[in-house]
PDB file of N, CA and C in Angstrom:
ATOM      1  N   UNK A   1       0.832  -1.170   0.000  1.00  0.00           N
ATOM      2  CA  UNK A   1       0.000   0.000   0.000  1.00  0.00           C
ATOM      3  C   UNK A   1       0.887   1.248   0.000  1.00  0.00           C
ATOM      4  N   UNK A   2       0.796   2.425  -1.148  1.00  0.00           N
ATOM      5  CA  UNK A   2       1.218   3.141  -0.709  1.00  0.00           C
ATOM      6  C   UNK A   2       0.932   4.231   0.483  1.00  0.00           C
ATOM      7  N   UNK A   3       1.665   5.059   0.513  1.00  0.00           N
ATOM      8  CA  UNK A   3       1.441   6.152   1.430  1.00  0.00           C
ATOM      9  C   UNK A   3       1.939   7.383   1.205  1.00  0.00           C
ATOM     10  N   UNK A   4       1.953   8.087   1.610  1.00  0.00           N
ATOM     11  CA  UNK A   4       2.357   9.387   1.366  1.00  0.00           C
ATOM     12  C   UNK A   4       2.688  10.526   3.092  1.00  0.00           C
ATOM     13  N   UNK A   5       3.162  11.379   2.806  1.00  0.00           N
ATOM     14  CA  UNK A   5       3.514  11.971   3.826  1.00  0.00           C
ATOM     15  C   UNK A   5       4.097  13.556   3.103  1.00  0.00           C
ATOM     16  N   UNK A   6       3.335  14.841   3.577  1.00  0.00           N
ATOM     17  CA  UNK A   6       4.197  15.740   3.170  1.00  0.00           C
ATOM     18  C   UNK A   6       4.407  16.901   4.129  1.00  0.00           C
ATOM     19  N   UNK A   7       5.550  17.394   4.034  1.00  0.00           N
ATOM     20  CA  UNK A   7       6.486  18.225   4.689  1.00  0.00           C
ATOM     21  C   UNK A   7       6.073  19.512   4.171  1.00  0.00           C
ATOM     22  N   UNK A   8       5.243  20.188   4.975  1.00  0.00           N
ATOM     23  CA  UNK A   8       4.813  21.563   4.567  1.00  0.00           C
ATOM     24  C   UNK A   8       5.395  22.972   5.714  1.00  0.00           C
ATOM     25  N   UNK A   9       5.596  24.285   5.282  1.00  0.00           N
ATOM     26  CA  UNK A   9       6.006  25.115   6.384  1.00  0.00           C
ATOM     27  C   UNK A   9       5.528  26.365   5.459  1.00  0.00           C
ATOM     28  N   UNK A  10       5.957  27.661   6.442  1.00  0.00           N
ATOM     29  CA  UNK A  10       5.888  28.935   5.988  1.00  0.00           C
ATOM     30  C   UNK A  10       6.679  28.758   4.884  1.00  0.00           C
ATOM     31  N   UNK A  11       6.924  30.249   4.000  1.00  0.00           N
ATOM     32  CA  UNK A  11       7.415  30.352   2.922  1.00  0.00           C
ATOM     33  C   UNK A  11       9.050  31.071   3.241  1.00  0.00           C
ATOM     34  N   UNK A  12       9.066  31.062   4.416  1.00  0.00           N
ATOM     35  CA  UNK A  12      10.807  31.735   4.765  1.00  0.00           C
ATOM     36  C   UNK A  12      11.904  30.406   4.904  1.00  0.00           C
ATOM     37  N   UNK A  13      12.621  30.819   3.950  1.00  0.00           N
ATOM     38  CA  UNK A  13      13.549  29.977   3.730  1.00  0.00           C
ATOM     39  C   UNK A  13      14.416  29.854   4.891  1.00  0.00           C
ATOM     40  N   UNK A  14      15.499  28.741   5.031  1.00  0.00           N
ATOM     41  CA  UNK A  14      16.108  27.878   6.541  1.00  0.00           C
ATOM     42  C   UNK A  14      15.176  27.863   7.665  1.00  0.00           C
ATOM     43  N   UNK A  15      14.121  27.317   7.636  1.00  0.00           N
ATOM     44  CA  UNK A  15      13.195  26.764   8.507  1.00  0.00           C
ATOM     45  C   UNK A  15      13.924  25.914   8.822  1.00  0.00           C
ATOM     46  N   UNK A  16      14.135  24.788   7.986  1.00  0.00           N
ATOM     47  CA  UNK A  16      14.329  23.851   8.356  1.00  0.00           C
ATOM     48  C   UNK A  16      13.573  22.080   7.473  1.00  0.00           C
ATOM     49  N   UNK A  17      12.549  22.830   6.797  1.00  0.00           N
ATOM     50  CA  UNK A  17      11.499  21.754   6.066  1.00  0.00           C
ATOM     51  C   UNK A  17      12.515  20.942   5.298  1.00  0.00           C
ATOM     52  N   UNK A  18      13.081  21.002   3.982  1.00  0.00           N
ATOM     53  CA  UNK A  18      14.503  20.136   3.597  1.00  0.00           C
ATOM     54  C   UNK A  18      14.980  19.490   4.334  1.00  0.00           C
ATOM     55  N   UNK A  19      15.410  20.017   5.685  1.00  0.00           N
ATOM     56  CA  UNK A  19      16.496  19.074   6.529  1.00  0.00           C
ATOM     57  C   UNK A  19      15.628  17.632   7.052  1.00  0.00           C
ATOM     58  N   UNK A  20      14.479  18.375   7.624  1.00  0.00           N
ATOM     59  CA  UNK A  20      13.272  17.079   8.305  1.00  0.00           C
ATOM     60  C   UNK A  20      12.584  16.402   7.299  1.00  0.00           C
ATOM     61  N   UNK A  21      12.387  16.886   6.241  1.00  0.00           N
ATOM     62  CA  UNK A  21      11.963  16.041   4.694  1.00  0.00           C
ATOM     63  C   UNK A  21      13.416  15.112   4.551  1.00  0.00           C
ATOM     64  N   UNK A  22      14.483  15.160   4.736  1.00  0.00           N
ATOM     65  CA  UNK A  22      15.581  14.348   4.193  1.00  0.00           C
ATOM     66  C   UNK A  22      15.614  13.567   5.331  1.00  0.00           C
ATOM     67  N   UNK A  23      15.704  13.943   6.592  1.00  0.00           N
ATOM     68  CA  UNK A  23      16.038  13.047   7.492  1.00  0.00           C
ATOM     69  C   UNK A  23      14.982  12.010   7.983  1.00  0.00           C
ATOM     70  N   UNK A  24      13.735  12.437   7.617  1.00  0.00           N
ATOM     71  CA  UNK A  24      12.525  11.190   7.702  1.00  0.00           C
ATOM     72  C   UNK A  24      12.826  10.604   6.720  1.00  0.00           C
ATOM     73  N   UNK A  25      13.129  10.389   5.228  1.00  0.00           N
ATOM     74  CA  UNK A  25      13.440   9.676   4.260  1.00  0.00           C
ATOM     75  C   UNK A  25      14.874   8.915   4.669  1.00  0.00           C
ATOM     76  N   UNK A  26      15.505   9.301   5.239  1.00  0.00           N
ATOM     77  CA  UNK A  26      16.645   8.350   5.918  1.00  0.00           C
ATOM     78  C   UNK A  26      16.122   7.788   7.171  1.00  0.00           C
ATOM     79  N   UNK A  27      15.557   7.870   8.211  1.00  0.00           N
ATOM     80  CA  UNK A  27      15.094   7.119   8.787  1.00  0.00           C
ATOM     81  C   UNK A  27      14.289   6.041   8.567  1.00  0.00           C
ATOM     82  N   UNK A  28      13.027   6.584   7.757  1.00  0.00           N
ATOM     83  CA  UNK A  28      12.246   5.620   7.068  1.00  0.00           C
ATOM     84  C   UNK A  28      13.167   4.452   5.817  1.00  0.00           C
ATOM     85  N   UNK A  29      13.925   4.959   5.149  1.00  0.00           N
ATOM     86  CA  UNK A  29      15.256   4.154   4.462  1.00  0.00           C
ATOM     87  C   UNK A  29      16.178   3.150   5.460  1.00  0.00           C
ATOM     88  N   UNK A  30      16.029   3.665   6.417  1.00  0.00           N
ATOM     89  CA  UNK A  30      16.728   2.429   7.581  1.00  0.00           C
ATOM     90  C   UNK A  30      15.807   1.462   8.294  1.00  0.00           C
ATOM     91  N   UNK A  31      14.631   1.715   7.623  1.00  0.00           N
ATOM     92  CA  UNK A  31      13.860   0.499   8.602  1.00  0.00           C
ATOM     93  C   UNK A  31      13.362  -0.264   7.404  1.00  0.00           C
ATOM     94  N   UNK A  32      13.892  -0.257   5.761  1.00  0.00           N
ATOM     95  CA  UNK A  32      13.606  -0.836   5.047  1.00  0.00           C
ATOM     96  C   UNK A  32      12.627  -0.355   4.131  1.00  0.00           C
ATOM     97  N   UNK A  33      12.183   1.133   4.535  1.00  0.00           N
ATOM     98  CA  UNK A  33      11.067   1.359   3.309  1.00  0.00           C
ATOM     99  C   UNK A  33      11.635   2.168   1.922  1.00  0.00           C
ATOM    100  N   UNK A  34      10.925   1.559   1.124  1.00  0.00           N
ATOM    101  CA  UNK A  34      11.621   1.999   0.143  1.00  0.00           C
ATOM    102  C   UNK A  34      10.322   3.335  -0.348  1.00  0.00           C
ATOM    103  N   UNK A  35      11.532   4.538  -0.696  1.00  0.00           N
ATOM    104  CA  UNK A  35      11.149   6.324  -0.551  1.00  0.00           C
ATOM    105  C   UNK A  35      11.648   6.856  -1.492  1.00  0.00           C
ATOM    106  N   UNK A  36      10.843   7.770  -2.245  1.00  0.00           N
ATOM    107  CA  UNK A  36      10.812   8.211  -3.026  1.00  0.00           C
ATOM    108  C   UNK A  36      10.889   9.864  -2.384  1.00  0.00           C
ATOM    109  N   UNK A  37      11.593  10.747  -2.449  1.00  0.00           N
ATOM    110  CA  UNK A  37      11.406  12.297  -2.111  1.00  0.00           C
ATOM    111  C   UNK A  37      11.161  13.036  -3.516  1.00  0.00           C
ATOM    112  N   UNK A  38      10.210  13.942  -3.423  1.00  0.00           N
ATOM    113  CA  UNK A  38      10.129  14.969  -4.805  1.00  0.00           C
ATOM    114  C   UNK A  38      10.174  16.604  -3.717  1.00  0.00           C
ATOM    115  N   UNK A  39      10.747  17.811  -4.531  1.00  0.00           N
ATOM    116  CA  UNK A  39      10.388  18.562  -3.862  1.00  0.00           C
ATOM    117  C   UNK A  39       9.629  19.499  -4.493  1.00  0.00           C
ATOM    118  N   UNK A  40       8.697  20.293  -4.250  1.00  0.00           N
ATOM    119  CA  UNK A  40       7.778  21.098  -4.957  1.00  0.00           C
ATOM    120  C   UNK A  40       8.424  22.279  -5.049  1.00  0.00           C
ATOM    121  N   UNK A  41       9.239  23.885  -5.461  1.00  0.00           N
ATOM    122  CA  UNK A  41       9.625  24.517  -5.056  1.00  0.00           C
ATOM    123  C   UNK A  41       8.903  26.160  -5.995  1.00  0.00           C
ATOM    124  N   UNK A  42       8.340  27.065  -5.610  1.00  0.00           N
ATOM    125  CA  UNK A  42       7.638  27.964  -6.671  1.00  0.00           C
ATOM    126  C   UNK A  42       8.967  28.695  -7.444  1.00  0.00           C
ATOM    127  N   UNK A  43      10.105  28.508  -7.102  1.00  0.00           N
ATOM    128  CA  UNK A  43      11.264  29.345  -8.100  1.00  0.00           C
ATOM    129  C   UNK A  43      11.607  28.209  -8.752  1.00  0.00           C
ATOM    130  N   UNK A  44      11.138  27.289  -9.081  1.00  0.00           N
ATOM    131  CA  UNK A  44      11.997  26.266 -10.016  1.00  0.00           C
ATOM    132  C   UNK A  44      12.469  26.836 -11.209  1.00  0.00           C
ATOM    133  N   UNK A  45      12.374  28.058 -11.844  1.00  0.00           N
ATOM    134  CA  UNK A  45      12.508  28.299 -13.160  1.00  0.00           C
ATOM    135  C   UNK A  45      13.965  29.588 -12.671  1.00  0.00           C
ATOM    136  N   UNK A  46      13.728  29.504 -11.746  1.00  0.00           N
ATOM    137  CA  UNK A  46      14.736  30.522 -11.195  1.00  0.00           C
ATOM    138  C   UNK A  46      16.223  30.140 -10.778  1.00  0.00           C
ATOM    139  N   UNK A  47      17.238  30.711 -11.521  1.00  0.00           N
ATOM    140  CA  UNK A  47      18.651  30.619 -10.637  1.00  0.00           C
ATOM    141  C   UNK A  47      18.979  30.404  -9.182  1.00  0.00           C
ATOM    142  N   UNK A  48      18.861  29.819  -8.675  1.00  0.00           N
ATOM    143  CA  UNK A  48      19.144  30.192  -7.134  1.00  0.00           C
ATOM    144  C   UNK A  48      20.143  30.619  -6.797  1.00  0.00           C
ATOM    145  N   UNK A  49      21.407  30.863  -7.725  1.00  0.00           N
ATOM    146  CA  UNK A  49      22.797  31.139  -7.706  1.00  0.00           C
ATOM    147  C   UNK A  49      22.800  32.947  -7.538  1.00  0.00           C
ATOM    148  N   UNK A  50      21.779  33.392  -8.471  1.00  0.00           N
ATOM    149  CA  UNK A  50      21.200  34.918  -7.998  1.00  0.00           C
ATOM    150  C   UNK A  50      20.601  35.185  -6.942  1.00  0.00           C
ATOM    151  N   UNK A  51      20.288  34.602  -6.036  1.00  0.00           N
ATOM    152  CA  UNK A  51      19.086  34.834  -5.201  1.00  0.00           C
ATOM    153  C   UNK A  51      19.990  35.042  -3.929  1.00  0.00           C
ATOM    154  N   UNK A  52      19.785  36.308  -3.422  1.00  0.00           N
ATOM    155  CA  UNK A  52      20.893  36.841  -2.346  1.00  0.00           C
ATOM    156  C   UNK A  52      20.878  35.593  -1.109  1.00  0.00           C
ATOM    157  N   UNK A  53      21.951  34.934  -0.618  1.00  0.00           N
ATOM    158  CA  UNK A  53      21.751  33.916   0.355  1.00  0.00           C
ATOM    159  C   UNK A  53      21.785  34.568   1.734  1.00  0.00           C
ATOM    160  N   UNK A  54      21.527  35.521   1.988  1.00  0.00           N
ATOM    161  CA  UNK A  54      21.219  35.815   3.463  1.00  0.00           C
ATOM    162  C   UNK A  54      19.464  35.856   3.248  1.00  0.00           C
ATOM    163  N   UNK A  55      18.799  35.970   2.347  1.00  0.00           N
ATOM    164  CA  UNK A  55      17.302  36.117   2.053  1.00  0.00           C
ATOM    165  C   UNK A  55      16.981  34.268   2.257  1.00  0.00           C
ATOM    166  N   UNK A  56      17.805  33.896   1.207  1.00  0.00           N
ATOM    167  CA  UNK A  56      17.442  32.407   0.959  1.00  0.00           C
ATOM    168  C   UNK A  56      18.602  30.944   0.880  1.00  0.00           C
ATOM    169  N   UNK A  57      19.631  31.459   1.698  1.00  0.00           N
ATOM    170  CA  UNK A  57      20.767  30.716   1.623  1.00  0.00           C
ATOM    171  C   UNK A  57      21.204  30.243   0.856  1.00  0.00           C
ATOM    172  N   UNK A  58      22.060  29.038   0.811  1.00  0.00           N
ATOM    173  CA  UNK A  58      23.263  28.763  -0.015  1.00  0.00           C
ATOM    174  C   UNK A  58      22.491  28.022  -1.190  1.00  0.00           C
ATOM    175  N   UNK A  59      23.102  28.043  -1.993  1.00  0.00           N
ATOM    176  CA  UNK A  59      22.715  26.893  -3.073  1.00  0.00           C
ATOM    177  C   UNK A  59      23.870  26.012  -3.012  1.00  0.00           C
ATOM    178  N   UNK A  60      23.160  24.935  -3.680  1.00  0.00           N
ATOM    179  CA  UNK A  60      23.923  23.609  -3.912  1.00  0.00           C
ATOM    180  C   UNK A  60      24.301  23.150  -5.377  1.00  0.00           C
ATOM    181  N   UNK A  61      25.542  22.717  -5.739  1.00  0.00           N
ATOM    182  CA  UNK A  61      25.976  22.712  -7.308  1.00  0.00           C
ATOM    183  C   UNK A  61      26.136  21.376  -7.663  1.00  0.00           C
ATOM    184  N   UNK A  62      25.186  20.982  -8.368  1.00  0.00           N
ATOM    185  CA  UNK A  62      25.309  19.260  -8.528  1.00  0.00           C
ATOM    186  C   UNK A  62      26.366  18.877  -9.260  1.00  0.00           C
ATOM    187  N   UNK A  63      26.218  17.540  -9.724  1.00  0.00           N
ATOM    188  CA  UNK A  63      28.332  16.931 -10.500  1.00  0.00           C
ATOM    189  C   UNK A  63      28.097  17.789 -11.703  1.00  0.00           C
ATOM    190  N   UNK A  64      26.715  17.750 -12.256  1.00  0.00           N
ATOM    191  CA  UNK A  64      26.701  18.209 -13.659  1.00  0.00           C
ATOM    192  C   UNK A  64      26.506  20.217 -13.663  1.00  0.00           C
ATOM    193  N   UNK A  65      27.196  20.628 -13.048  1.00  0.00           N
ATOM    194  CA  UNK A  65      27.149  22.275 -12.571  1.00  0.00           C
ATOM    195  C   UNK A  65      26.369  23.104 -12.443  1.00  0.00           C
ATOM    196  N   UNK A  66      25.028  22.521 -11.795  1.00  0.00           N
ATOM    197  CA  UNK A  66      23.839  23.270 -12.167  1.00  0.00           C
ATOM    198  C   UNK A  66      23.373  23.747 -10.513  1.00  0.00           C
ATOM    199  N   UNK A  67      23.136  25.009 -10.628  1.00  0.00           N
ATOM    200  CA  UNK A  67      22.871  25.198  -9.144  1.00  0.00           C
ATOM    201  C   UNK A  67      21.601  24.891  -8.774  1.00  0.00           C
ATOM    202  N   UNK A  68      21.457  24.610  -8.009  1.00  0.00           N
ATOM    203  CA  UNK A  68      20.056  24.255  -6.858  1.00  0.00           C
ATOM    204  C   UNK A  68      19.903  24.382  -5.297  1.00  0.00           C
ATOM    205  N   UNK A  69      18.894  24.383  -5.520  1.00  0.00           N
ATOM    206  CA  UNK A  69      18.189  24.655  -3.913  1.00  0.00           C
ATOM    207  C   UNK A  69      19.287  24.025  -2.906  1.00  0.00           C
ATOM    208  N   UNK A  70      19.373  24.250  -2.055  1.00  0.00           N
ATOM    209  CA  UNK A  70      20.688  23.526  -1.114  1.00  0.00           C
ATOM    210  C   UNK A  70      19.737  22.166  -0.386  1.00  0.00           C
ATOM    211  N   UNK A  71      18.752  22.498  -0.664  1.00  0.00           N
ATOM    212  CA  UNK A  71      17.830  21.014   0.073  1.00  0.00           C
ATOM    213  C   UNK A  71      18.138  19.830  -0.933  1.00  0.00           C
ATOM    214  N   UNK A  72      18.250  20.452  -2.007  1.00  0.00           N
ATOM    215  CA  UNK A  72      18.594  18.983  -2.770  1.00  0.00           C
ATOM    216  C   UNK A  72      20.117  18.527  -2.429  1.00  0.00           C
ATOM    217  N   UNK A  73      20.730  19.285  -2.168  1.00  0.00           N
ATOM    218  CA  UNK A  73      21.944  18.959  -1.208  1.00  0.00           C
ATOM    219  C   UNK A  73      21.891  18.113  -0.444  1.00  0.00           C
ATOM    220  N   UNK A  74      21.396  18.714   0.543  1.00  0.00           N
ATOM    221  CA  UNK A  74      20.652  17.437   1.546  1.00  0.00           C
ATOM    222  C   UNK A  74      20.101  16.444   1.743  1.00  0.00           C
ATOM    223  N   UNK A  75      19.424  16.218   0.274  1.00  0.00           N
ATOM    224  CA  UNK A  75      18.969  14.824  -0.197  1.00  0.00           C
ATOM    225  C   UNK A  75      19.990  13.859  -1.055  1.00  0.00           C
ATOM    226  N   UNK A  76      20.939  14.809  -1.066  1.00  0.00           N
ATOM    227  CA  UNK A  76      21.757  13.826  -2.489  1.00  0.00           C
ATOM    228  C   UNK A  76      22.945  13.464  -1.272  1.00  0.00           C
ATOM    229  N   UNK A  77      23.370  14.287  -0.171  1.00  0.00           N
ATOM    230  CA  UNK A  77      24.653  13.426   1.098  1.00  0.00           C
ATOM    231  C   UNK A  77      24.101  12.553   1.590  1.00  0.00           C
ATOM    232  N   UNK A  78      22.441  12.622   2.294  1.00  0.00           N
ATOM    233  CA  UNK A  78      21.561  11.957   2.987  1.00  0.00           C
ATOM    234  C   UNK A  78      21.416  10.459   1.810  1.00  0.00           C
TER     235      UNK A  78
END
């Protein structure tokens, strides 16, 4: 059966929602379930590499050089 579960918060960035979205998917990954994470984000079309990081913090630069959200960071060490 599936299930679902989603990680919702205010719209101010370093809450924290990424970190507790990654770390329930590693917990739940250690007791054998197999997890799928997607993240919904409204700037997807947007640089995050522009986006001043004291407003919205760091971005993250994947192998293939593309910047992103730093939560996907967190999902790709996790």
């Amino acid at each position: 059966m599936v299930k679902y579960i989603f990680v919702t918060g205010g719209v101010t960035s370093s809450l924290g929602k990424g970190i507790i979205a990654a770390s329930l998917a590693k917990l739940m990954q250690a007791r054998g379930l197999n997890v799928t994470i997607q993240k919904f984000d409204p700037y997807i079309n947007v640089d995050p590499g522009t986006l001043n990081p004291y407003e919205h913090g760091e971005c993250y630069v994947t192998d293939d050089g593309a910047e992103t959200d730093l939560d996907l960071g967190h999902y790709e060490r996790f």
